[in-house]
C-alpha atoms as a PDB file:
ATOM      1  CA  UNK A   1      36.234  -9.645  50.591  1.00  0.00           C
ATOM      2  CA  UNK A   2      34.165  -8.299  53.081  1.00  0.00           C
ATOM      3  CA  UNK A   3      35.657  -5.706  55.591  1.00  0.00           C
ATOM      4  CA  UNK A   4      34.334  -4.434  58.893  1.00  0.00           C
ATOM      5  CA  UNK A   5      33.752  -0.667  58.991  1.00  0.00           C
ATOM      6  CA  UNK A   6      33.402   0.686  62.486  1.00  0.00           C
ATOM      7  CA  UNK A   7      30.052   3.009  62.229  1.00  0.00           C
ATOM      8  CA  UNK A   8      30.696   6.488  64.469  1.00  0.00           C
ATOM      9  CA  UNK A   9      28.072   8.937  64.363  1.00  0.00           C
ATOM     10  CA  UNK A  10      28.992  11.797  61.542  1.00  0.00           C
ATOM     11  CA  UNK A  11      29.007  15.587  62.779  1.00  0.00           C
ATOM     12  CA  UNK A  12      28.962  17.773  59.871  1.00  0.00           C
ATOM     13  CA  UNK A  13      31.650  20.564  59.907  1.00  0.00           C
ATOM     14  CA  UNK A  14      30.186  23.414  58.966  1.00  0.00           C
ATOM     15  CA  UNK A  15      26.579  24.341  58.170  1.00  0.00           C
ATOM     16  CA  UNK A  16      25.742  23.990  54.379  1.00  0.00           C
ATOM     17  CA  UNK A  17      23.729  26.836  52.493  1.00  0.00           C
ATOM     18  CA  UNK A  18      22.840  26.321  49.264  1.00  0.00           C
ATOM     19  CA  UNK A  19      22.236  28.340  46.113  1.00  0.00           C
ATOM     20  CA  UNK A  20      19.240  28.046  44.095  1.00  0.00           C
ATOM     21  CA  UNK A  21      20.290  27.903  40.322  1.00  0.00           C
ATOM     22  CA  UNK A  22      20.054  30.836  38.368  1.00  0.00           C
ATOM     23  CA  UNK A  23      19.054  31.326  34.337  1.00  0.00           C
ATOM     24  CA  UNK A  24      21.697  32.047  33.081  1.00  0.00           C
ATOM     25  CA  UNK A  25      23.778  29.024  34.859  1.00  0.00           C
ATOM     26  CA  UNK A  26      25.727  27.325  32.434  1.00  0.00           C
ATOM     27  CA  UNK A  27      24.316  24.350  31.131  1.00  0.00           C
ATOM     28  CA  UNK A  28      26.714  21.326  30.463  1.00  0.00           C
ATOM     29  CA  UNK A  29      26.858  17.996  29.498  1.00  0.00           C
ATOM     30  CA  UNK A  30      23.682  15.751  29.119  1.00  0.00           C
ATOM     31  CA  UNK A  31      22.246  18.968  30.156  1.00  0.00           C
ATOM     32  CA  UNK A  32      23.249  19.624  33.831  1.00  0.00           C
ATOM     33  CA  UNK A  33      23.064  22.497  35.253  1.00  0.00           C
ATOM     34  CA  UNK A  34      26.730  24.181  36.387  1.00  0.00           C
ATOM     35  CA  UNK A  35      25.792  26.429  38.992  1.00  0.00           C
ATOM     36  CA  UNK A  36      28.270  29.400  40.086  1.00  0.00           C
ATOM     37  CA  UNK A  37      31.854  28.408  40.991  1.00  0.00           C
ATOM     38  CA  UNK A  38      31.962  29.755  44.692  1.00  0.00           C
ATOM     39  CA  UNK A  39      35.015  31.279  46.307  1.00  0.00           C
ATOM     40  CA  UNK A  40      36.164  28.596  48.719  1.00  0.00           C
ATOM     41  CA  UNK A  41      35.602  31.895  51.898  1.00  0.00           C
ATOM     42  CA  UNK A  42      32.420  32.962  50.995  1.00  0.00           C
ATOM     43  CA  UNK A  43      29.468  33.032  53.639  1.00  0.00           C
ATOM     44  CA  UNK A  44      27.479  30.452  51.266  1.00  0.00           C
ATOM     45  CA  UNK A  45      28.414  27.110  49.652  1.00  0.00           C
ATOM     46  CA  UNK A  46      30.944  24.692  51.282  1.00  0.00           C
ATOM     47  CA  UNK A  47      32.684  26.256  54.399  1.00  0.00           C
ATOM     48  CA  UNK A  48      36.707  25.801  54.190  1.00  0.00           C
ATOM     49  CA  UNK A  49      38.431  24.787  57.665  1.00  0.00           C
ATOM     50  CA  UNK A  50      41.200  26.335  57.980  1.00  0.00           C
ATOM     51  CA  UNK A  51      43.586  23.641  58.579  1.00  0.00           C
ATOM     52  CA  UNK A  52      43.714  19.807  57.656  1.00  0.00           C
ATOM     53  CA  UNK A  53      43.993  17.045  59.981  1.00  0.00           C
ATOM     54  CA  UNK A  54      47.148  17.745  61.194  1.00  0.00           C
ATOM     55  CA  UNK A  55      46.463  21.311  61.677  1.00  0.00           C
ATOM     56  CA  UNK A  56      48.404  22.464  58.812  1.00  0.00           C
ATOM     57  CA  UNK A  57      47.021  24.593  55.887  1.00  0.00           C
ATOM     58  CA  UNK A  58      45.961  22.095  52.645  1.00  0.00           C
ATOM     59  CA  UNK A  59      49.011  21.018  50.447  1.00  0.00           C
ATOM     60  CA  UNK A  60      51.465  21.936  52.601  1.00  0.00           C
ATOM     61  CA  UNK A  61      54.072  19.972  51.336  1.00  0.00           C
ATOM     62  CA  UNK A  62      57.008  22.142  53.070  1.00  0.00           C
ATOM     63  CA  UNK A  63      55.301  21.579  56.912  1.00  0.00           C
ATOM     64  CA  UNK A  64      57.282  19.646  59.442  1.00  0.00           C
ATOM     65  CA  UNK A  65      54.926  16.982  60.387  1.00  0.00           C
ATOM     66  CA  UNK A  66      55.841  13.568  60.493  1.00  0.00           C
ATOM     67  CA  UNK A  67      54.699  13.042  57.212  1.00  0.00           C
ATOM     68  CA  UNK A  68      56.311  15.390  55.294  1.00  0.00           C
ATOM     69  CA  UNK A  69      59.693  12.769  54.578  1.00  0.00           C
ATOM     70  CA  UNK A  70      57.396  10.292  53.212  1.00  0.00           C
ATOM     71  CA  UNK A  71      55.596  12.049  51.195  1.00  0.00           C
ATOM     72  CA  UNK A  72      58.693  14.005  49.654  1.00  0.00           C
ATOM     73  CA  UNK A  73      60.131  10.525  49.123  1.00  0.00           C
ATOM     74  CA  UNK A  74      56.864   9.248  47.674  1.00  0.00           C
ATOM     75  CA  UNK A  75      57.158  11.992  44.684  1.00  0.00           C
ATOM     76  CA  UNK A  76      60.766  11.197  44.227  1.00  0.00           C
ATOM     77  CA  UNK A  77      60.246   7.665  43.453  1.00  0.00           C
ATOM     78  CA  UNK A  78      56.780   9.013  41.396  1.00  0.00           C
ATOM     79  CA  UNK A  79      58.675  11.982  39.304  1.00  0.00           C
ATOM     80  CA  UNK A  80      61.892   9.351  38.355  1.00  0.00           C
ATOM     81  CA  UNK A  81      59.627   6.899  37.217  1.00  0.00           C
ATOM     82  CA  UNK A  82      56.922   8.240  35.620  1.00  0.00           C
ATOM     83  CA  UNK A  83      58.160   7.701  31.589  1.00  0.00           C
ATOM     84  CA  UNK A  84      55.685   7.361  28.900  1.00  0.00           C
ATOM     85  CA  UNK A  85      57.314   3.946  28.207  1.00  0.00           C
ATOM     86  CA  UNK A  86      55.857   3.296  32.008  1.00  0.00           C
ATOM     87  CA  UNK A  87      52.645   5.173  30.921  1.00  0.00           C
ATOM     88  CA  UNK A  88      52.080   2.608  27.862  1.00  0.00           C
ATOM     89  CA  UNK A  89      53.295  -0.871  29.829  1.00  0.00           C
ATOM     90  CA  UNK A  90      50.763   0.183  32.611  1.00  0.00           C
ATOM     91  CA  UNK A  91      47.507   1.093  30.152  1.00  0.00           C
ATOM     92  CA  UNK A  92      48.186  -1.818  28.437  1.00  0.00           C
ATOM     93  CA  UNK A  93      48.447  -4.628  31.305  1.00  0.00           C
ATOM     94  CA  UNK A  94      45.744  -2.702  33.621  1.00  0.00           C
ATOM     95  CA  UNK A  95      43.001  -2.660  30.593  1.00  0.00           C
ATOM     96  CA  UNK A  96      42.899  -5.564  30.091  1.00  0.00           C
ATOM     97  CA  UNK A  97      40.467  -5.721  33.163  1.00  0.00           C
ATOM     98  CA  UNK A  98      41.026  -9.223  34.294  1.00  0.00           C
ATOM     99  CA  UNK A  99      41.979  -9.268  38.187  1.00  0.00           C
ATOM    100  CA  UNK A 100      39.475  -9.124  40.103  1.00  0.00           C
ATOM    101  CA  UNK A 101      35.288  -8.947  39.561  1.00  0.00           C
ATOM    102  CA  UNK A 102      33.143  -6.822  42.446  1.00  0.00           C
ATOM    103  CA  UNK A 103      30.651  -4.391  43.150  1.00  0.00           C
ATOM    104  CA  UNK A 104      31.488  -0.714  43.491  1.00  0.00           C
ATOM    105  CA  UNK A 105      30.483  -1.406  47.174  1.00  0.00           C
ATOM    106  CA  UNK A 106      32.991  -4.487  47.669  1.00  0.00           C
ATOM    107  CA  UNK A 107      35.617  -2.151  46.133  1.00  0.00           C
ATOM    108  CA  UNK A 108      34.999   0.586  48.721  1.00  0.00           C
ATOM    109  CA  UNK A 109      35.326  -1.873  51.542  1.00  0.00           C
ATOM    110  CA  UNK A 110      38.723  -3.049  49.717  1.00  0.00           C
ATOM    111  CA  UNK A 111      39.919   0.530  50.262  1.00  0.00           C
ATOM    112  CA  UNK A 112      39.193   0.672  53.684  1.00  0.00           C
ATOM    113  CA  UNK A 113      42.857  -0.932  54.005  1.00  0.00           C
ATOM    114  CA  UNK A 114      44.564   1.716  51.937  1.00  0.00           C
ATOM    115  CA  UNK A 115      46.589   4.734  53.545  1.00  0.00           C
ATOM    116  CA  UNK A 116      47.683   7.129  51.056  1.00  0.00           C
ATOM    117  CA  UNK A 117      51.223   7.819  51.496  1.00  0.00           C
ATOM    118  CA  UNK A 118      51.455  10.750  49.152  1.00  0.00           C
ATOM    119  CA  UNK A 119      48.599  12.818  50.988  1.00  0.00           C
ATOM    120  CA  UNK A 120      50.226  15.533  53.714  1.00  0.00           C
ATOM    121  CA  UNK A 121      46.098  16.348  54.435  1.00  0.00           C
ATOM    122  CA  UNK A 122      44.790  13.083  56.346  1.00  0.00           C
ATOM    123  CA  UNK A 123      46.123   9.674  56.970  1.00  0.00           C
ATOM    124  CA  UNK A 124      42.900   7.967  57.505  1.00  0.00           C
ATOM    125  CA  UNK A 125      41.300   4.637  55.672  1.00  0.00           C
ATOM    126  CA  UNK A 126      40.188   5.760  52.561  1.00  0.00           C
ATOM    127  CA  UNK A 127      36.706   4.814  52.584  1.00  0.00           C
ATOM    128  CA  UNK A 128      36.176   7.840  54.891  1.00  0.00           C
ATOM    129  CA  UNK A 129      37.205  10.355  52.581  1.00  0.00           C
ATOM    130  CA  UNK A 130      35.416   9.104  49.890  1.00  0.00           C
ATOM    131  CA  UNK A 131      31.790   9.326  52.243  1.00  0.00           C
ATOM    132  CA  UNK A 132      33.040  12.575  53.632  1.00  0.00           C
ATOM    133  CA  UNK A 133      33.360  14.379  50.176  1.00  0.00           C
ATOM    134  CA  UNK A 134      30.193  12.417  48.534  1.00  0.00           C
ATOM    135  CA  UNK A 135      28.514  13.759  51.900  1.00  0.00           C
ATOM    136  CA  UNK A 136      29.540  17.328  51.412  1.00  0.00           C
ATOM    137  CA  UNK A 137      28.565  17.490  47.555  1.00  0.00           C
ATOM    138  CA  UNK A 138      25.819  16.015  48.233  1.00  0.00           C
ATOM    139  CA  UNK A 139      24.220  18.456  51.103  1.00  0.00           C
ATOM    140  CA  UNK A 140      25.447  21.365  48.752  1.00  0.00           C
ATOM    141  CA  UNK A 141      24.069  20.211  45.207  1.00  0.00           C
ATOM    142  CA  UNK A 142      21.122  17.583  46.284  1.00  0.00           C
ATOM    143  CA  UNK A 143      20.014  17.503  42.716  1.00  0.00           C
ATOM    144  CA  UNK A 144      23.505  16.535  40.859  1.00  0.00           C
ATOM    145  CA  UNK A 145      23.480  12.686  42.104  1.00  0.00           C
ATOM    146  CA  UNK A 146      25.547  11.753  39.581  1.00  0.00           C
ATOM    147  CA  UNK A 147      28.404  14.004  41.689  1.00  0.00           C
ATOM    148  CA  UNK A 148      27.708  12.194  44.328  1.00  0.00           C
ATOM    149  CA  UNK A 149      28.547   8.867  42.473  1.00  0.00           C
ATOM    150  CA  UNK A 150      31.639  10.466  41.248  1.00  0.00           C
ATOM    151  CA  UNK A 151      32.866  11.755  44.690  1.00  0.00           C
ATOM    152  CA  UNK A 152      32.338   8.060  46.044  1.00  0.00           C
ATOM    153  CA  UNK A 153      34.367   6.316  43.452  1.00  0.00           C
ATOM    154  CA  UNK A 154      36.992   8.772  42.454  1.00  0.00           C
ATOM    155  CA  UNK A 155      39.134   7.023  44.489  1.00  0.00           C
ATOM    156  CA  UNK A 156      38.765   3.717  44.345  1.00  0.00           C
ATOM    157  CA  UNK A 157      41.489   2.751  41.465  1.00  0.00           C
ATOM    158  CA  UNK A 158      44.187   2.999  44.837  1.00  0.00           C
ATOM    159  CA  UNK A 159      42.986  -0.822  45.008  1.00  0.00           C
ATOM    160  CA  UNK A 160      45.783  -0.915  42.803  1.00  0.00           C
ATOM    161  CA  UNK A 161      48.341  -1.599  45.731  1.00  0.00           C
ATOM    162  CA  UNK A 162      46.248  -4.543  46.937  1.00  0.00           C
ATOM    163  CA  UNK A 163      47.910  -7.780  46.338  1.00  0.00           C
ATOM    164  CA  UNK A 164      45.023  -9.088  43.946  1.00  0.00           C
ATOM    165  CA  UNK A 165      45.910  -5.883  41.746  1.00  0.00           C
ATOM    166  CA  UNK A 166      49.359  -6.631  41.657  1.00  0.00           C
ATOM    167  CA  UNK A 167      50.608  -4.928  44.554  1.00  0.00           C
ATOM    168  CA  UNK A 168      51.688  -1.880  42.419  1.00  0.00           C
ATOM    169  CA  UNK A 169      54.367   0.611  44.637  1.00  0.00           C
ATOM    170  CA  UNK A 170      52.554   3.746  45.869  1.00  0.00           C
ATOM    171  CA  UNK A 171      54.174   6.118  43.387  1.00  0.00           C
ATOM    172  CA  UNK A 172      52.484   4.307  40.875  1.00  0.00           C
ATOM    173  CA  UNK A 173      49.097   4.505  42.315  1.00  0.00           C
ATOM    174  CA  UNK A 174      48.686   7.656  43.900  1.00  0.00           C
ATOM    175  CA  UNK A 175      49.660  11.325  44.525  1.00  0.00           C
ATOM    176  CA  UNK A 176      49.235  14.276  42.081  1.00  0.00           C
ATOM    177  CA  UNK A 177      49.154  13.358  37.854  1.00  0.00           C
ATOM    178  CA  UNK A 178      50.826  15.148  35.072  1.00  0.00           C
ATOM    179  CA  UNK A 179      50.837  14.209  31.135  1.00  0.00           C
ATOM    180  CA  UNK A 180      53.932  12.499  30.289  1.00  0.00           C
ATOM    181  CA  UNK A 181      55.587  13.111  26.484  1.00  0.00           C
ATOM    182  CA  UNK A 182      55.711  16.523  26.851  1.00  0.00           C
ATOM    183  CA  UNK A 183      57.462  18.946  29.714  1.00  0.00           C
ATOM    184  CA  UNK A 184      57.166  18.913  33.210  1.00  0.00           C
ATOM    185  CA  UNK A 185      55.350  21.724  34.337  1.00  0.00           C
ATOM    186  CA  UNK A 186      57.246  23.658  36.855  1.00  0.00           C
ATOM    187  CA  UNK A 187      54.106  23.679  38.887  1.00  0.00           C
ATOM    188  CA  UNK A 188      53.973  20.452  39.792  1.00  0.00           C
ATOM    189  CA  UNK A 189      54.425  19.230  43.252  1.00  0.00           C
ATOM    190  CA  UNK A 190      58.811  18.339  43.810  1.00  0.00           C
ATOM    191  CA  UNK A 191      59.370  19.359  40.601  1.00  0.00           C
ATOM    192  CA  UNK A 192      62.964  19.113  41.407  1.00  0.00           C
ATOM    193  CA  UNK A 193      62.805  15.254  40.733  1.00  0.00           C
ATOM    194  CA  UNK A 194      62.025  15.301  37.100  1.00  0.00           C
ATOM    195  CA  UNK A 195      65.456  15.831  36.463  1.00  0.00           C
ATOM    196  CA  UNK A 196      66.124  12.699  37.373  1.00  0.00           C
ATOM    197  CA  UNK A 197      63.698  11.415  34.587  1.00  0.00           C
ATOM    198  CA  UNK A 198      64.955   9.805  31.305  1.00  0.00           C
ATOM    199  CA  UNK A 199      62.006  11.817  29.369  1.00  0.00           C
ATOM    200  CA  UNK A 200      63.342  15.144  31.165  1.00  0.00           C
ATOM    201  CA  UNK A 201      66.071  14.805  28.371  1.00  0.00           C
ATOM    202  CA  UNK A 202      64.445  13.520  25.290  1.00  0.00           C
ATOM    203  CA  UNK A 203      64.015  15.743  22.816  1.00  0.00           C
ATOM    204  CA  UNK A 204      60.859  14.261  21.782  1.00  0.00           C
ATOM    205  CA  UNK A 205      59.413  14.554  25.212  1.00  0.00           C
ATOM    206  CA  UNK A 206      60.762  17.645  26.608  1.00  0.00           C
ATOM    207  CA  UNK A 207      58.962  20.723  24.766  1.00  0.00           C
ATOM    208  CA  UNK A 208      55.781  21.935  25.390  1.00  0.00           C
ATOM    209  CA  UNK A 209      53.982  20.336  23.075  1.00  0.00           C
ATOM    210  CA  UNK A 210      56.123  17.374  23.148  1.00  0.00           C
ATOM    211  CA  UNK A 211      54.086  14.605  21.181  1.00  0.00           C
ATOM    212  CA  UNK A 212      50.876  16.480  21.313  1.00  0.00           C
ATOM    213  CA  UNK A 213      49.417  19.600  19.676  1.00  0.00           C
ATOM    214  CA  UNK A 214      47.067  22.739  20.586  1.00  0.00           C
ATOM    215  CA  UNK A 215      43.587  21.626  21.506  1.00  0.00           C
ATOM    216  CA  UNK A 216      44.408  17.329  21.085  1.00  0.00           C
ATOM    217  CA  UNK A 217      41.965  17.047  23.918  1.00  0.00           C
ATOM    218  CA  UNK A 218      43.165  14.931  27.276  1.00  0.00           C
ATOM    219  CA  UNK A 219      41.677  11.998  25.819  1.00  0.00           C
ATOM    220  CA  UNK A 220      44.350  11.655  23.731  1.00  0.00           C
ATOM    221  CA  UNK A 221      47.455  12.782  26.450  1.00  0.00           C
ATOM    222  CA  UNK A 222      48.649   9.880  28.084  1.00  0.00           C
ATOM    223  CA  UNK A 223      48.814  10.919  31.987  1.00  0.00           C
ATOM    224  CA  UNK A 224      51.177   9.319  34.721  1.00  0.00           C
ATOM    225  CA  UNK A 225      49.484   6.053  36.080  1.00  0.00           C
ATOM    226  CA  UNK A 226      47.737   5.690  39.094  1.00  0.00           C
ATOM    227  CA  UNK A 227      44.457   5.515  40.492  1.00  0.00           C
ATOM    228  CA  UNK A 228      42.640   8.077  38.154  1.00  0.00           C
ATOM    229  CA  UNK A 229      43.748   6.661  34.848  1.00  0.00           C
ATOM    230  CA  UNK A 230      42.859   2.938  35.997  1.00  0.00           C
ATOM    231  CA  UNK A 231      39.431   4.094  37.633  1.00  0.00           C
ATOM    232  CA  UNK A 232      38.475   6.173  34.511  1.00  0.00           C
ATOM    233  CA  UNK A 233      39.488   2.664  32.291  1.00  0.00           C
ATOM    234  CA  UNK A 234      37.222   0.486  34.546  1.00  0.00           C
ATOM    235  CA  UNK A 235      34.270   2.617  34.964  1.00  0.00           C
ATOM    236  CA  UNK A 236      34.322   3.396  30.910  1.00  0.00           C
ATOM    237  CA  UNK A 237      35.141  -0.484  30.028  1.00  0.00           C
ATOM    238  CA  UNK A 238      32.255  -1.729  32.594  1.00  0.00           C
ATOM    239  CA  UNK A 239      29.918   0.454  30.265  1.00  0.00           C
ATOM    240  CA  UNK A 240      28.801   3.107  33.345  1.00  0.00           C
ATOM    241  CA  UNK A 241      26.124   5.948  32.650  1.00  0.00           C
ATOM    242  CA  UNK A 242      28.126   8.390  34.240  1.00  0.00           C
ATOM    243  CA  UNK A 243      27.927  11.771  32.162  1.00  0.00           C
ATOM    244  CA  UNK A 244      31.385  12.423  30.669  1.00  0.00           C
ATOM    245  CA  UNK A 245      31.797  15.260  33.205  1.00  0.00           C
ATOM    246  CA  UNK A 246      32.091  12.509  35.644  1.00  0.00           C
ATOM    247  CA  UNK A 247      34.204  10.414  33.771  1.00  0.00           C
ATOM    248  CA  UNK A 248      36.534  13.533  33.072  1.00  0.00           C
ATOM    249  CA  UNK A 249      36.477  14.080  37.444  1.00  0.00           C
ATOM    250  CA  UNK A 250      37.414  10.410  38.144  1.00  0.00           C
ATOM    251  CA  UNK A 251      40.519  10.649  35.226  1.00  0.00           C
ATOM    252  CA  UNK A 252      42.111  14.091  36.474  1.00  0.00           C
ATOM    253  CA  UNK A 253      40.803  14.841  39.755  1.00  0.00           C
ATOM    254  CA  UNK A 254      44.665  14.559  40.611  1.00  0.00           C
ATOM    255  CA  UNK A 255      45.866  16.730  38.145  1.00  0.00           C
ATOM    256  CA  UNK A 256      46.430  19.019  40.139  1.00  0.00           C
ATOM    257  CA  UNK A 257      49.332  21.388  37.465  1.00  0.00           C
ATOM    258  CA  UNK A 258      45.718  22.155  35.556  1.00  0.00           C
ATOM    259  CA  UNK A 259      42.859  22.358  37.972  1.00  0.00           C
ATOM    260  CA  UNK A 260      44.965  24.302  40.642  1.00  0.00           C
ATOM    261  CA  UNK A 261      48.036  26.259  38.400  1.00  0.00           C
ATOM    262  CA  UNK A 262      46.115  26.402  34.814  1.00  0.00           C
ATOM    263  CA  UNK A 263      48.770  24.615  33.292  1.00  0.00           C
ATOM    264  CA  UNK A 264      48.787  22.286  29.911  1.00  0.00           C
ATOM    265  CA  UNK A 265      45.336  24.380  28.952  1.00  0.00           C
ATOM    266  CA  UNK A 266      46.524  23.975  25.449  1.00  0.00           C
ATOM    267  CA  UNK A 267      45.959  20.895  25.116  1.00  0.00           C
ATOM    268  CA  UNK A 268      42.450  21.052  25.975  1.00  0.00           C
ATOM    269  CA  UNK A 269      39.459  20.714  23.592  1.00  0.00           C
ATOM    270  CA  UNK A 270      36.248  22.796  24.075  1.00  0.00           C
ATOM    271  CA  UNK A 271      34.730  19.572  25.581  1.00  0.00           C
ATOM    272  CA  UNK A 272      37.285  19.645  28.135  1.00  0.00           C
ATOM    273  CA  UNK A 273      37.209  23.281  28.821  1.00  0.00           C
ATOM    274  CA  UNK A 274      33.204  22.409  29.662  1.00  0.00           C
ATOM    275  CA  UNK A 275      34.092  19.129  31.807  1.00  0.00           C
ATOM    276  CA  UNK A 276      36.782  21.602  33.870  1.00  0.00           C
ATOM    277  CA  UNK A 277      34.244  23.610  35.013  1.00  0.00           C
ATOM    278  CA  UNK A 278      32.539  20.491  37.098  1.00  0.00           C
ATOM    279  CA  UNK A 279      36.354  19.412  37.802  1.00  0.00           C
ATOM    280  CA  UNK A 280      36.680  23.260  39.862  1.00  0.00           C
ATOM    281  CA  UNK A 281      33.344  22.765  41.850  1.00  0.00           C
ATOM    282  CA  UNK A 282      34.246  18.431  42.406  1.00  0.00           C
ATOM    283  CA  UNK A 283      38.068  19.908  43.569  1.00  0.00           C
ATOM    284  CA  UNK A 284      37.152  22.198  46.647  1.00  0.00           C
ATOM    285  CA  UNK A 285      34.973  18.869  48.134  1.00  0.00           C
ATOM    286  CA  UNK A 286      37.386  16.190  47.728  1.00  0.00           C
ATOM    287  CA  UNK A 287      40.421  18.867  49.324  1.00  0.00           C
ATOM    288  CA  UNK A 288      38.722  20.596  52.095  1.00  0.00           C
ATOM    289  CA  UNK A 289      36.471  17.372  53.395  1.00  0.00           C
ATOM    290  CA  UNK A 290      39.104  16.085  54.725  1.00  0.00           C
ATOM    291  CA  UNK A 291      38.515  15.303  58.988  1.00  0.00           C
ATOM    292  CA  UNK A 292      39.061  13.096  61.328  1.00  0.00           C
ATOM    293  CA  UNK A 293      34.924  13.680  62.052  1.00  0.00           C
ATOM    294  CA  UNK A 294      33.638   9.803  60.360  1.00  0.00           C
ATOM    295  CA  UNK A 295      30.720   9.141  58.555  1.00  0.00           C
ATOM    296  CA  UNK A 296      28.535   6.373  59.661  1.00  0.00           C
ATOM    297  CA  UNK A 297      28.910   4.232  56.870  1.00  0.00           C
ATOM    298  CA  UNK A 298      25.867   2.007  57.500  1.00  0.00           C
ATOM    299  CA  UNK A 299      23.430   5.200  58.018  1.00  0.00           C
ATOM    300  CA  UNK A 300      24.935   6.415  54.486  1.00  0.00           C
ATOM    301  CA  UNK A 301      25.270   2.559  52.645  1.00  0.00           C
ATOM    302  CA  UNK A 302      21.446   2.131  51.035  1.00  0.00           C
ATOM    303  CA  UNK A 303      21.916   5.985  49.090  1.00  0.00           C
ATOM    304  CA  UNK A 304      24.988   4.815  47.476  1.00  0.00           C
ATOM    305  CA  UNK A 305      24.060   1.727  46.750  1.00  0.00           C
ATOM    306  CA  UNK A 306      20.902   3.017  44.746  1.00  0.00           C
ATOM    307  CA  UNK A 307      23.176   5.069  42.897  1.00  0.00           C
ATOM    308  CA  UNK A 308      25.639   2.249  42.137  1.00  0.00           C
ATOM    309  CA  UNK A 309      22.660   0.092  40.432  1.00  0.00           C
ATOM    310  CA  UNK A 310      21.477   2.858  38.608  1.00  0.00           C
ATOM    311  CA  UNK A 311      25.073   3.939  37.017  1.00  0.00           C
ATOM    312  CA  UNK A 312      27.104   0.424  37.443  1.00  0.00           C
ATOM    313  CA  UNK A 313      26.507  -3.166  36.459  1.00  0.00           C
ATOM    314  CA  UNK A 314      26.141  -5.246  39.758  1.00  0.00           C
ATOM    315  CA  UNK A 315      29.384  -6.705  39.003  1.00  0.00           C
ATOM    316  CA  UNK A 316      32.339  -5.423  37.604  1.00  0.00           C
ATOM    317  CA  UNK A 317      35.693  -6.280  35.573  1.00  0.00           C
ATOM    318  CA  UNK A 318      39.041  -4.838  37.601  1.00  0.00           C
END
């Protein structure tokens, strides 16, 4: 399932200055080192462009550019039929893990057919934005290559609408994530569209707490499906040594009503609280990498792959 990658030379954006770590940085799990959340303008750390690659700001989901219909119609279709009935029918055919078996490194070739259609950012082959954030991360915390893992593979559950996946619709794969069984945060993206939800009117499903309770932890909230919740099953069924801060990136990485707005922070656990702290630093890479500036994927190919073997099983259950 091999598939040809053109290889164009990579021109970094912006020059990269990095931060030594300090003694009082936090220090998380399996004992990494959290270094200082920088503001996304300052003169050190990751530069931000200014605009994405249709010279809009980030998230603009109100811009008139020839995307914006498709994406608006891509959360319509998301927000009706995201139920936690769909939730449930979804974890429970896509665990089983019996598609497809690859490498990590066949999968990101896979990808290299997908488009997003719920991203207003960039509308290239996804195997670019997955080098250009691991490449970013990577110049900025050299150290941390477990990050660098996570940035590669965060996105690689989209395989999901490939026809050896089952050909799942778009709004079932990608786009932003929310827990279902409780209620819709008003900060997610369309939030208009929920009312078109059966769980918008149960009254099991439509408080705040909904099914849950204060401090559950996420690892007991069921989240829409997609891409996060089917990577995170893979990479924690295929027995990865990924610390749990990178397991907790590749699950909610979309989630875009906490990470972003602050929302649902009740149902956190102090583990999660420590695992959102990585989430804030992954966030700014995998937003703001976004170009129409390639990597060269063969230059970058032998670093990942020595990650892969030392994190992955050659082969893996999809």
């Amino acid at each position: 399932m091999t598939v040809v990658v053109e290889e164009p030379v990579f021109e970094t954006q912006a020059e990269i200055v990095k931060k030594p770590l300090e003694n009082n940085d936090l220090v998380l799990d399996a004992g990494f080192k959290m270094p200082e959340v920088k503001d996304l303008a300052s003169e050190n750390g990751f530069a931000k462009p200014e605009t994405n690659a249709f010279g809009n700001t980030f998230r603009d989901y109100e811009a008139a550019t020839e995307r914006k219909k498709i994406v608006e119609e891509f959360y319509k279709q998301n927000h009706i039929h995201q139920t936690v009935d769909f939730v449930k029918k979804m974890r429970e055919e896509y665990r089983k893990l019996d598609k497809v078996e690859m490498s990590i490194w066949e999968c990101c070739e896979l990808l290299n057919t997908v488009v997003d259609e719920s991203d207003p950012d960039l509308d290239e082959p996804q195997i670019q934005h997955l080098l250009q954030t691991a490449e970013a991360i990577r110049k900025d915390y050299p150290n941390e290559d477990w990050l660098h893992l996570t940035a590669l593979i965060h996105d690689l559950g989209k395989v999901l609408v490939h026809p050896s996946f089952g050909e799942l619709p778009q709004w079932a794969v990608v786009g932003d994530t929310f827990p279902v069984g409780c209620a819709f945060d008003e900060s997610i993206v369309h939030h208009k569209y929920f009312k078109e939800n059966p769980d918008y009117y149960n009254p099991e499903y439509n408080t705040k707490y909904g099914i849950y309770s204060e401090g559950c932890g996420l690892e007991n909230v069921m989240v829409s499906w997609g891409h996060d919740d089917y990577m995170y099953l893979v990479a924690k069924e295929n027995g990865t040594t990924l610390p749990n801060a990178g397991l907790f990136i590749v699950r909610f990485h979309s989630f875009y009503a906490l990470h972003k707005a602050g929302a649902y922070m009740h149902l956190l656990n102090d583990e999660d609280k420590e695992s959102l702290k990585w989430l804030h630093v992954f966030n700014k890479y995998d937003l703001y990498s976004k170009s129409k500036v390639r990597i060269d994927v063969e230059e970058v190919k032998p670093y990942y792959l020595s990650l892969i073997n030392k994190y992955f099983p050659p082969k893996l259950r999809w």
